[in-house]
PDB file of N, CA and C in Angstrom:
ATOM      1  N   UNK A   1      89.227  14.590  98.071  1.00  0.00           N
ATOM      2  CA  UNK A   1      90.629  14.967  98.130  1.00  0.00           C
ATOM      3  C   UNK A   1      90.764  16.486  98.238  1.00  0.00           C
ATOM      4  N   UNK A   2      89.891  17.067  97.129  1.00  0.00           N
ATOM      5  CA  UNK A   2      90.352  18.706  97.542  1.00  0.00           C
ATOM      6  C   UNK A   2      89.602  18.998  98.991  1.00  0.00           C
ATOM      7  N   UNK A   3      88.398  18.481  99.262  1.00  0.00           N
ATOM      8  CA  UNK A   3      88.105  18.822 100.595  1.00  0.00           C
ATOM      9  C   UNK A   3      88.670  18.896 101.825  1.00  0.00           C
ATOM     10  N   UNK A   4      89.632  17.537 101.804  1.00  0.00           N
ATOM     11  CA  UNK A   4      90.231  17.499 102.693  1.00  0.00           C
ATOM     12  C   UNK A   4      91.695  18.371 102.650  1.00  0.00           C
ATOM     13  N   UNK A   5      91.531  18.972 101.792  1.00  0.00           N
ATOM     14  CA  UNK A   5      92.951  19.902 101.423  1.00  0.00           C
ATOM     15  C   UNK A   5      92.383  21.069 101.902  1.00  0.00           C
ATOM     16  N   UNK A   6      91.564  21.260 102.181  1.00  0.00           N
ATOM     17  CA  UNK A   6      90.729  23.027 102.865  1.00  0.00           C
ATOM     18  C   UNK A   6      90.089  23.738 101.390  1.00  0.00           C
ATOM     19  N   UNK A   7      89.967  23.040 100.634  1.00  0.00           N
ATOM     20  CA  UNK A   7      89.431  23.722  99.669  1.00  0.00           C
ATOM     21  C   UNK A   7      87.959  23.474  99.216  1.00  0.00           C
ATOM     22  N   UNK A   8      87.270  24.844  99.258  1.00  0.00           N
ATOM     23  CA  UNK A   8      85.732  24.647  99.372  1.00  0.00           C
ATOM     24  C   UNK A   8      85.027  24.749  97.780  1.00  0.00           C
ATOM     25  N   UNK A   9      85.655  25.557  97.489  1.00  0.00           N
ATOM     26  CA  UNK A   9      84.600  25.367  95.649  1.00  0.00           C
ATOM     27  C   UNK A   9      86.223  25.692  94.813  1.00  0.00           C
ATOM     28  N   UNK A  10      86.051  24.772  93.428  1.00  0.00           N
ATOM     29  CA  UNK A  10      86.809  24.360  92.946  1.00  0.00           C
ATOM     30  C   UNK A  10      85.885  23.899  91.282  1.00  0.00           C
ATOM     31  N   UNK A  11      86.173  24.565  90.461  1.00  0.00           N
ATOM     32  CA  UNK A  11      86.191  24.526  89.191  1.00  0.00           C
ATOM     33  C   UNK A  11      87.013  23.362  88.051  1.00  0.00           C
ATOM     34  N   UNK A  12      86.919  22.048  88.162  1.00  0.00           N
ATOM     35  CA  UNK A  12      87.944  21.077  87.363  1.00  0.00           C
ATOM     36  C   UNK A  12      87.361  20.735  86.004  1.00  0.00           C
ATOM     37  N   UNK A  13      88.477  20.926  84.969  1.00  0.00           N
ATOM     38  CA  UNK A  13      87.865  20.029  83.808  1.00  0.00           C
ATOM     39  C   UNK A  13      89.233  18.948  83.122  1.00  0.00           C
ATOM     40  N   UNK A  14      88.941  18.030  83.146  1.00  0.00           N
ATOM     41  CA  UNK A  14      89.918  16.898  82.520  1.00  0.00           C
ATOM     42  C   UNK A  14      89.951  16.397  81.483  1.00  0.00           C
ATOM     43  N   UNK A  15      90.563  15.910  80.826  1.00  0.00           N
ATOM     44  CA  UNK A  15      90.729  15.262  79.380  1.00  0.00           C
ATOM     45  C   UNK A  15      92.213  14.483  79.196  1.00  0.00           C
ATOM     46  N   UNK A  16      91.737  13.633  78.042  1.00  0.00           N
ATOM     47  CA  UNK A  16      92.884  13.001  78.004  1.00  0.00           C
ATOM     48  C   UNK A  16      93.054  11.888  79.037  1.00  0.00           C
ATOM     49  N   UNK A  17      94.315  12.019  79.523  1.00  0.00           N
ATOM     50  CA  UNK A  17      95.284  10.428  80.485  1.00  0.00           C
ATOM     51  C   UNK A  17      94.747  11.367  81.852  1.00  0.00           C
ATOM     52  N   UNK A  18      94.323  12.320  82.333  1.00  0.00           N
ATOM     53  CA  UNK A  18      93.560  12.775  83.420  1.00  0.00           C
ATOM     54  C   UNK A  18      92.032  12.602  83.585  1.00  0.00           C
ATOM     55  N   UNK A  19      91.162  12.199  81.926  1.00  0.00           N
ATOM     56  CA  UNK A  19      90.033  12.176  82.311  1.00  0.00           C
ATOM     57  C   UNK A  19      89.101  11.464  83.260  1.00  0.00           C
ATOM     58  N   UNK A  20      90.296   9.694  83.979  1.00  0.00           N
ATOM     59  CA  UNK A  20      89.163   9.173  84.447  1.00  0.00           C
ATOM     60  C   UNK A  20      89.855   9.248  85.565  1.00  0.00           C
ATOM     61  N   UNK A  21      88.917   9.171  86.909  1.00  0.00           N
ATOM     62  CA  UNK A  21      89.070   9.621  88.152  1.00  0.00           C
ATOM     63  C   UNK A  21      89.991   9.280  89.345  1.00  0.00           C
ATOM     64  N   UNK A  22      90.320   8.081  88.726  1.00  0.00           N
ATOM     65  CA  UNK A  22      91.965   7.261  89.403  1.00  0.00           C
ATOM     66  C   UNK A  22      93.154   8.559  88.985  1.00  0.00           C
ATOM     67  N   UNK A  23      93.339   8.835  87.409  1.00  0.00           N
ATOM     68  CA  UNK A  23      94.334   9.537  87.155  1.00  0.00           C
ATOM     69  C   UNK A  23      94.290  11.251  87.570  1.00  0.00           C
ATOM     70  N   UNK A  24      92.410  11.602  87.701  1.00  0.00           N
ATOM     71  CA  UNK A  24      92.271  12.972  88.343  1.00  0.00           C
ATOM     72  C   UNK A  24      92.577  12.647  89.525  1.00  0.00           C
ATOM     73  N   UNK A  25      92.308  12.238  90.373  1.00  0.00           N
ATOM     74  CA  UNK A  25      92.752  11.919  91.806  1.00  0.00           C
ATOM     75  C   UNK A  25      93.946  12.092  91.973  1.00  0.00           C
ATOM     76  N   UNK A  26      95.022  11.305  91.249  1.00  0.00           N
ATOM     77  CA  UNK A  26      96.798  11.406  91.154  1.00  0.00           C
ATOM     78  C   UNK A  26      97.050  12.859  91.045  1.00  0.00           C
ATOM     79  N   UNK A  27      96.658  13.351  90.054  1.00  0.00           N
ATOM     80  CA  UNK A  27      96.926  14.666  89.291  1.00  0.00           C
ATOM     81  C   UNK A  27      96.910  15.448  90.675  1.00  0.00           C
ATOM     82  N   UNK A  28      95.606  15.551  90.995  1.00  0.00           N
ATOM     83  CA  UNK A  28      95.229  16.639  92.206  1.00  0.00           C
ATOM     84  C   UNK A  28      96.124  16.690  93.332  1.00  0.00           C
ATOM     85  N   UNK A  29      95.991  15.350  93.529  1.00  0.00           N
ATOM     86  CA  UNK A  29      97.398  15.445  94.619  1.00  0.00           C
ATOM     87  C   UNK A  29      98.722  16.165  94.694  1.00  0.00           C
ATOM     88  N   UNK A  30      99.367  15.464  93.339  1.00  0.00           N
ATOM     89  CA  UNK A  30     100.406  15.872  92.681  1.00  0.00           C
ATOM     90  C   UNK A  30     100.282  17.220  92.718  1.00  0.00           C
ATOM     91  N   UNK A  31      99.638  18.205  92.320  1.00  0.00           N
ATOM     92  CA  UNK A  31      99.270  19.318  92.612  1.00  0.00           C
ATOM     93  C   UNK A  31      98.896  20.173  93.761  1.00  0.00           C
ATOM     94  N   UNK A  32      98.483  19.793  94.550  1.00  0.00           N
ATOM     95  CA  UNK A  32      97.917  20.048  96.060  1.00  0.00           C
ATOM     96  C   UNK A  32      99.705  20.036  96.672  1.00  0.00           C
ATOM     97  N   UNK A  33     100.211  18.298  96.777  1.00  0.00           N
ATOM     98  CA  UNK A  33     101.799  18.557  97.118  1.00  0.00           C
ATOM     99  C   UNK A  33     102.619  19.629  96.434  1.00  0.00           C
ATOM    100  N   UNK A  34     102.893  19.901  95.669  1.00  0.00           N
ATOM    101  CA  UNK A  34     103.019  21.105  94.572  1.00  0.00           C
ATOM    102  C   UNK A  34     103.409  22.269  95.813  1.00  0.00           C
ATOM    103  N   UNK A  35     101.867  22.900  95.951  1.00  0.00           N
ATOM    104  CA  UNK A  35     101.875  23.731  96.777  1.00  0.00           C
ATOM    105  C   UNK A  35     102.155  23.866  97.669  1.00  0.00           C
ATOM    106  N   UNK A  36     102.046  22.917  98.742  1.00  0.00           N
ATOM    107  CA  UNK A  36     102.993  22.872  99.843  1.00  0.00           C
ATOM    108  C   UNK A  36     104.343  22.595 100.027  1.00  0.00           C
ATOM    109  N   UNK A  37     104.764  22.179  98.614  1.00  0.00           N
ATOM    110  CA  UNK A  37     106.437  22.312  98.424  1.00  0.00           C
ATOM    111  C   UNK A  37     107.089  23.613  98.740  1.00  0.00           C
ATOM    112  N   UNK A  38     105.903  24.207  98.384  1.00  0.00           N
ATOM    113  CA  UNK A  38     106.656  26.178  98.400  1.00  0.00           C
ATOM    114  C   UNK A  38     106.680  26.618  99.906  1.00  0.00           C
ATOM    115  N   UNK A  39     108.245  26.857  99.653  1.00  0.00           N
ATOM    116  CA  UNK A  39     108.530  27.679 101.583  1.00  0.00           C
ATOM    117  C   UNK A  39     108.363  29.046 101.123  1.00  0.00           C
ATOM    118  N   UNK A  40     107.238  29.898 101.825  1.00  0.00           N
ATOM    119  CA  UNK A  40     107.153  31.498 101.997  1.00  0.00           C
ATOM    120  C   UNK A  40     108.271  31.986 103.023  1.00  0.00           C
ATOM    121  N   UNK A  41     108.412  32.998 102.982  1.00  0.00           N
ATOM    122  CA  UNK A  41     109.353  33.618 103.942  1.00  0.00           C
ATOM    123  C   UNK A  41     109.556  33.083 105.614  1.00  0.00           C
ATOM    124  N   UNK A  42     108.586  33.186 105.726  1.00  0.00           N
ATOM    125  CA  UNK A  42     107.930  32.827 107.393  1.00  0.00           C
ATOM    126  C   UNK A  42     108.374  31.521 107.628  1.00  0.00           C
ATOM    127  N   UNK A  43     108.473  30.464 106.570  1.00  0.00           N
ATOM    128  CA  UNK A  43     108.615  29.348 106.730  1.00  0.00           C
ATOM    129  C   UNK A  43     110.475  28.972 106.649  1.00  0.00           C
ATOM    130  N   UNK A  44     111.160  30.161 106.504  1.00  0.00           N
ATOM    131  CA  UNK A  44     112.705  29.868 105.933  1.00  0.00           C
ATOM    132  C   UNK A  44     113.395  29.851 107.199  1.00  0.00           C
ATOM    133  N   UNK A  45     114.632  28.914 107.510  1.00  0.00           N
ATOM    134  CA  UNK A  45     115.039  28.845 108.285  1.00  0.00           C
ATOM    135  C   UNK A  45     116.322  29.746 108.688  1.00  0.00           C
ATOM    136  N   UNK A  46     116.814  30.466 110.054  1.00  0.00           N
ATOM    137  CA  UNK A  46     117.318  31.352 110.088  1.00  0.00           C
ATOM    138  C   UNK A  46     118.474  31.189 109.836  1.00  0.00           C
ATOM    139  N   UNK A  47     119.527  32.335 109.025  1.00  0.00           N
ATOM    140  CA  UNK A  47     120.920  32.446 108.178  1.00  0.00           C
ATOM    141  C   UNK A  47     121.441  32.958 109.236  1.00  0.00           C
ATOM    142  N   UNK A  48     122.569  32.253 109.515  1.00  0.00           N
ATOM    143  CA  UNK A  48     123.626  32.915 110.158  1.00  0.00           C
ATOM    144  C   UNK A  48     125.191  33.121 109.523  1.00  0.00           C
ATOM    145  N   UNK A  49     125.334  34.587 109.111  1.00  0.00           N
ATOM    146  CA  UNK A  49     126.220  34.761 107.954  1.00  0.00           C
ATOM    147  C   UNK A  49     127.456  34.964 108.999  1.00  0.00           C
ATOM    148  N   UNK A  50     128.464  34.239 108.420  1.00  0.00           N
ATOM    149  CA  UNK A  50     129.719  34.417 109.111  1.00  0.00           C
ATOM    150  C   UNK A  50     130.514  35.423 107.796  1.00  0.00           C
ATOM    151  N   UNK A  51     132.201  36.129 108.880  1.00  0.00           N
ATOM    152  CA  UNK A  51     132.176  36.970 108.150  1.00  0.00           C
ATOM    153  C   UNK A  51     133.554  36.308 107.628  1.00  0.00           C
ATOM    154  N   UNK A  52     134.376  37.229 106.164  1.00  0.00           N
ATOM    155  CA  UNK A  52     135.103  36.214 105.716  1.00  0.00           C
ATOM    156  C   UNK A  52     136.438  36.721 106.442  1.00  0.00           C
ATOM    157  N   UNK A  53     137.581  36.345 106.009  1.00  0.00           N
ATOM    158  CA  UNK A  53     138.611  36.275 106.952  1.00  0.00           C
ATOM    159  C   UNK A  53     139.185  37.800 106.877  1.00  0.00           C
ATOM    160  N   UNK A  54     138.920  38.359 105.434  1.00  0.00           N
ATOM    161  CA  UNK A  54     139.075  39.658 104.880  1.00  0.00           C
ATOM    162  C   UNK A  54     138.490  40.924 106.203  1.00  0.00           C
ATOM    163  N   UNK A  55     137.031  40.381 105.786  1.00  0.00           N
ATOM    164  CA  UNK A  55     136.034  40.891 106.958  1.00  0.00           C
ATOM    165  C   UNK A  55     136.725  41.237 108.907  1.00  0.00           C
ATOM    166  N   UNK A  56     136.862  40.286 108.836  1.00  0.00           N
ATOM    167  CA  UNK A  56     136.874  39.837 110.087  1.00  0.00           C
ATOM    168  C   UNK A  56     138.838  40.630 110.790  1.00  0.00           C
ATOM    169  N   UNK A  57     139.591  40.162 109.871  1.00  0.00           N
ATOM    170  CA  UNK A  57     141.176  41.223 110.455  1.00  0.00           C
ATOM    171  C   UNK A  57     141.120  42.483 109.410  1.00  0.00           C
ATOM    172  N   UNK A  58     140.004  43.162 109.386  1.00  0.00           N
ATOM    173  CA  UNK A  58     140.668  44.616 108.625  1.00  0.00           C
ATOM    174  C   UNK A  58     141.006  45.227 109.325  1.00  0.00           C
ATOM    175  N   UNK A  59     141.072  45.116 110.685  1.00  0.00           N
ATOM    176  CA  UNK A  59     141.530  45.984 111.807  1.00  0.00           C
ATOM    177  C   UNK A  59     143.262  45.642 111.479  1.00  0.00           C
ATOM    178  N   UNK A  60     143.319  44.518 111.865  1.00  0.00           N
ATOM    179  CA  UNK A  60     144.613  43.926 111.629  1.00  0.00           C
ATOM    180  C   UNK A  60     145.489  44.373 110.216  1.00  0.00           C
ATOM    181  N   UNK A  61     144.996  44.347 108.851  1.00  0.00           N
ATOM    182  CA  UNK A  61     145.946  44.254 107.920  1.00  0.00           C
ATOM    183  C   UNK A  61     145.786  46.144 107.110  1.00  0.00           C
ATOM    184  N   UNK A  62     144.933  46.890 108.123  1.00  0.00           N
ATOM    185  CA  UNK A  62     145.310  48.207 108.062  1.00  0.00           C
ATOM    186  C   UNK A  62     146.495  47.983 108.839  1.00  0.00           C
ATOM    187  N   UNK A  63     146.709  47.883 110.236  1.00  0.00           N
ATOM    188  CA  UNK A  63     147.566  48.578 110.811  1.00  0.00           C
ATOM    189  C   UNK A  63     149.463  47.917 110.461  1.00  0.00           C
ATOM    190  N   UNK A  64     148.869  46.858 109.596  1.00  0.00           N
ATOM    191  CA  UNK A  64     150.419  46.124 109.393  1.00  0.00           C
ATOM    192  C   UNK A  64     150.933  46.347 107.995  1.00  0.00           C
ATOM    193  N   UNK A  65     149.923  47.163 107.302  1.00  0.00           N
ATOM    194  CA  UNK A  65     149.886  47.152 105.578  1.00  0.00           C
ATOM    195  C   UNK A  65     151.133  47.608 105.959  1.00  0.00           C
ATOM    196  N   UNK A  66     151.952  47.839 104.559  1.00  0.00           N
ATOM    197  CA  UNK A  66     153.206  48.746 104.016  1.00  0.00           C
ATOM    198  C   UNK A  66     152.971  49.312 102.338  1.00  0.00           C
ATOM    199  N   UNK A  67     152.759  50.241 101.928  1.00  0.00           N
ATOM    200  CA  UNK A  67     152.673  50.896 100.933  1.00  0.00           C
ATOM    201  C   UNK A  67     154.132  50.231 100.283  1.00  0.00           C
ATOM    202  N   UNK A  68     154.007  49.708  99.004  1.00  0.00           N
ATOM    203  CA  UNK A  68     155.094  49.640  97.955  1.00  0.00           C
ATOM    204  C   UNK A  68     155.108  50.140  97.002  1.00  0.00           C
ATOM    205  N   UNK A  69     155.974  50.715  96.287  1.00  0.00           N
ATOM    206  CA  UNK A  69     155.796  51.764  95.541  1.00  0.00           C
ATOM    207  C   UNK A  69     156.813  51.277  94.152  1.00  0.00           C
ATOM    208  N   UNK A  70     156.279  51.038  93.277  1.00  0.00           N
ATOM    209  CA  UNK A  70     156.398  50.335  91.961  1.00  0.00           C
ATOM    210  C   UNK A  70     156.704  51.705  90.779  1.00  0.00           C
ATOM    211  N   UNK A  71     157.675  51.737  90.464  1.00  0.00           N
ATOM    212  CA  UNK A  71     158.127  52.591  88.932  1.00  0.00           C
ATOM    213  C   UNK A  71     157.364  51.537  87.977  1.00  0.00           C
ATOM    214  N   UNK A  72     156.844  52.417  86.770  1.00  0.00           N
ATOM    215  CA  UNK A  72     156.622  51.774  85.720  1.00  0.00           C
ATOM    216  C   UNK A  72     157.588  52.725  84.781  1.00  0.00           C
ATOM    217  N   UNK A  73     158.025  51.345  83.747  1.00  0.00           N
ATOM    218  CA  UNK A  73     158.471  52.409  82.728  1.00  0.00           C
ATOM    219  C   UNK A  73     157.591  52.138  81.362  1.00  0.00           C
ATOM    220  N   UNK A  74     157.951  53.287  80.683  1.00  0.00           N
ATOM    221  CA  UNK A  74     156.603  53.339  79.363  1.00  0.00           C
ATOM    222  C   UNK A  74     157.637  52.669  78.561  1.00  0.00           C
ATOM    223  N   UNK A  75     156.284  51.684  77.749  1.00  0.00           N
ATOM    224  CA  UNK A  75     156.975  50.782  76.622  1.00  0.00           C
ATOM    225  C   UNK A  75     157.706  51.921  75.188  1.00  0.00           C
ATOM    226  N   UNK A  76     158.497  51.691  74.527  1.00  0.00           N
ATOM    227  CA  UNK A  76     158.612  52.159  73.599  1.00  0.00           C
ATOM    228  C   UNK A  76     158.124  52.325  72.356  1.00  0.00           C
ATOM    229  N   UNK A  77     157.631  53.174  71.780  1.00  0.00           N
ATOM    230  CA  UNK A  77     156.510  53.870  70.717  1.00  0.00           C
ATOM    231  C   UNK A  77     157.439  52.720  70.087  1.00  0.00           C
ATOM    232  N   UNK A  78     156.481  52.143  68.865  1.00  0.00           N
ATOM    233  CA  UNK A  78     156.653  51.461  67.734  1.00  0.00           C
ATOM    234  C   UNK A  78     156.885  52.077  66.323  1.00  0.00           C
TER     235      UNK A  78
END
């Protein structure tokens, strides 16, 4: 099993519900898939970021803004 995974020297020790060679066999696998679960960069598929609506009319809601201009009045000291 690891051979056929490309792997040439390999160090295993088992015990327990892994010690006999039906359940090392499972294990290894389980492990071997493991690793090829992991996507590296190279492997990610390409993002295409759209922009949000904000993004996309700031041309627009500069040129239509209107400045409003708000009085505050101060609360009264207690």
């Amino acid at each position: 099993l690891l051979m056929m995974a490309g792997i040439d020297d390999c160090y295993t020790s088992a015990r327990g519900c892994t010690a006999t060679l039906g359940n090392f066999a499972k294990a290894t696998f389980d492990a071997i898939s493991k690793t090829y679960s992991y996507l590296t960069p190279d492997l990610w598929k390409e993002t295409v970021f759209t922009k949000s609506p904000y993004q996309e009319f700031t041309d627009h809601l500069v040129k239509t803004h209107t400045r409003v201009s708000v009085q505050r009045t101060q609360a009264p000291a207690v």
